[in-house]
Protein backbone atom coordinates (compact mmCIF):
# COMPACT_ATOMS: atom_id res chain seq x y z
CA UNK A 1 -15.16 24.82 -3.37
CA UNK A 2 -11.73 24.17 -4.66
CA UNK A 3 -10.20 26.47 -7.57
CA UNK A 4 -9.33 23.99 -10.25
CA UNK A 5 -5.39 24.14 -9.71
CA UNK A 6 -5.75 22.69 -6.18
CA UNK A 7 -8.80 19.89 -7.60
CA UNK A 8 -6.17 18.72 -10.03
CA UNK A 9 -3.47 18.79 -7.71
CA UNK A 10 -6.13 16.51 -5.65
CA UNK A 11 -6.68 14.25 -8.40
CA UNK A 12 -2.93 13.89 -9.20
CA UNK A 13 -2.07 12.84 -5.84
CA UNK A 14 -5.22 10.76 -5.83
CA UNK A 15 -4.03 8.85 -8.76
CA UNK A 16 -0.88 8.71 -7.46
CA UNK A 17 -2.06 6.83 -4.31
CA UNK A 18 -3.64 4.43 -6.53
CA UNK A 19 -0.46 3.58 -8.34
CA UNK A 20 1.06 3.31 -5.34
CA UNK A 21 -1.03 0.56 -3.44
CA UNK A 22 -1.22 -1.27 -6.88
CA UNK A 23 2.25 -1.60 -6.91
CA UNK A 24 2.80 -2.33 -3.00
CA UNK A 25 -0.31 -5.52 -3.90
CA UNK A 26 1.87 -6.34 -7.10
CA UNK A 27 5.17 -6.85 -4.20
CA UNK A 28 3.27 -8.68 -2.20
CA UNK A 29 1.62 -11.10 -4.51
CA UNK A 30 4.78 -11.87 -6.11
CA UNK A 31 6.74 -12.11 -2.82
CA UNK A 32 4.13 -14.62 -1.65
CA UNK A 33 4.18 -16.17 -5.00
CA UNK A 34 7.63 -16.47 -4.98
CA UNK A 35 7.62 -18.51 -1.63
CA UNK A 36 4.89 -20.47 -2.71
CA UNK A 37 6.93 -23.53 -2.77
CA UNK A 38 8.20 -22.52 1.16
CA UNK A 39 6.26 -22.41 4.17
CA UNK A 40 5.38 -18.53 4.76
CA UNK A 41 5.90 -17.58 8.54
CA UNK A 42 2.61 -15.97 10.40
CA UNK A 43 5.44 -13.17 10.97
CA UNK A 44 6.14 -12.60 7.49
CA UNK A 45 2.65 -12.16 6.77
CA UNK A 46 2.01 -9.82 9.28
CA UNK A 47 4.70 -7.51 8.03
CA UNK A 48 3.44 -7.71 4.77
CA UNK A 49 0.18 -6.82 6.05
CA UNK A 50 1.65 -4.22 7.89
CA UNK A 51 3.31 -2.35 5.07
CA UNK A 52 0.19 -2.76 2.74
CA UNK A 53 -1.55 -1.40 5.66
CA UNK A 54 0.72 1.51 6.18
CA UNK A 55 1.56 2.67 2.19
CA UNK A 56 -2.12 2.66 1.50
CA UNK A 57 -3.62 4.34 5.20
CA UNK A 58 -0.21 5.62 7.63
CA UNK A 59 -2.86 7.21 9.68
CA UNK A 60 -4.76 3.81 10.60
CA UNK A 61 -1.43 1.62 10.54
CA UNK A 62 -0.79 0.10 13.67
CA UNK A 63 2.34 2.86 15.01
CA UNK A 64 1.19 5.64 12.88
CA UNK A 65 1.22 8.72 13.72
């Protein structure tokens, strides 16, 4: 069982994450929204993917460590 200085440090960094990937889907959506009136490249999307995928889970990202 954790003491209750390490749970809250654990729920900090928890909402912290959360922030995080809400803000990385915020960049994304507007990017995208921003080229709405453009044809968005396969490539593009793929990177986009790529950094949602590695803000919100480095560990499964393709290349992570």
């Amino acid at each position: 069982m954790l003491d209750d200085h390490t749970a809250e440090q654990v729920r900090e960094l928890a909402v912290g994450s959360h922030v995080l990937e809400a803000k990385v889907r915020q960049a994304i959506l507007r990017k995208l929204f921003a080229q709405s009136e453009e044809v968005v490249g396969a490539k593009e999307i793929l990177d986009l993917a790529e950094a949602f995928a590695w803000v919100t889970n480095p560990g499964q990202a393709h290349g992570g460590n």
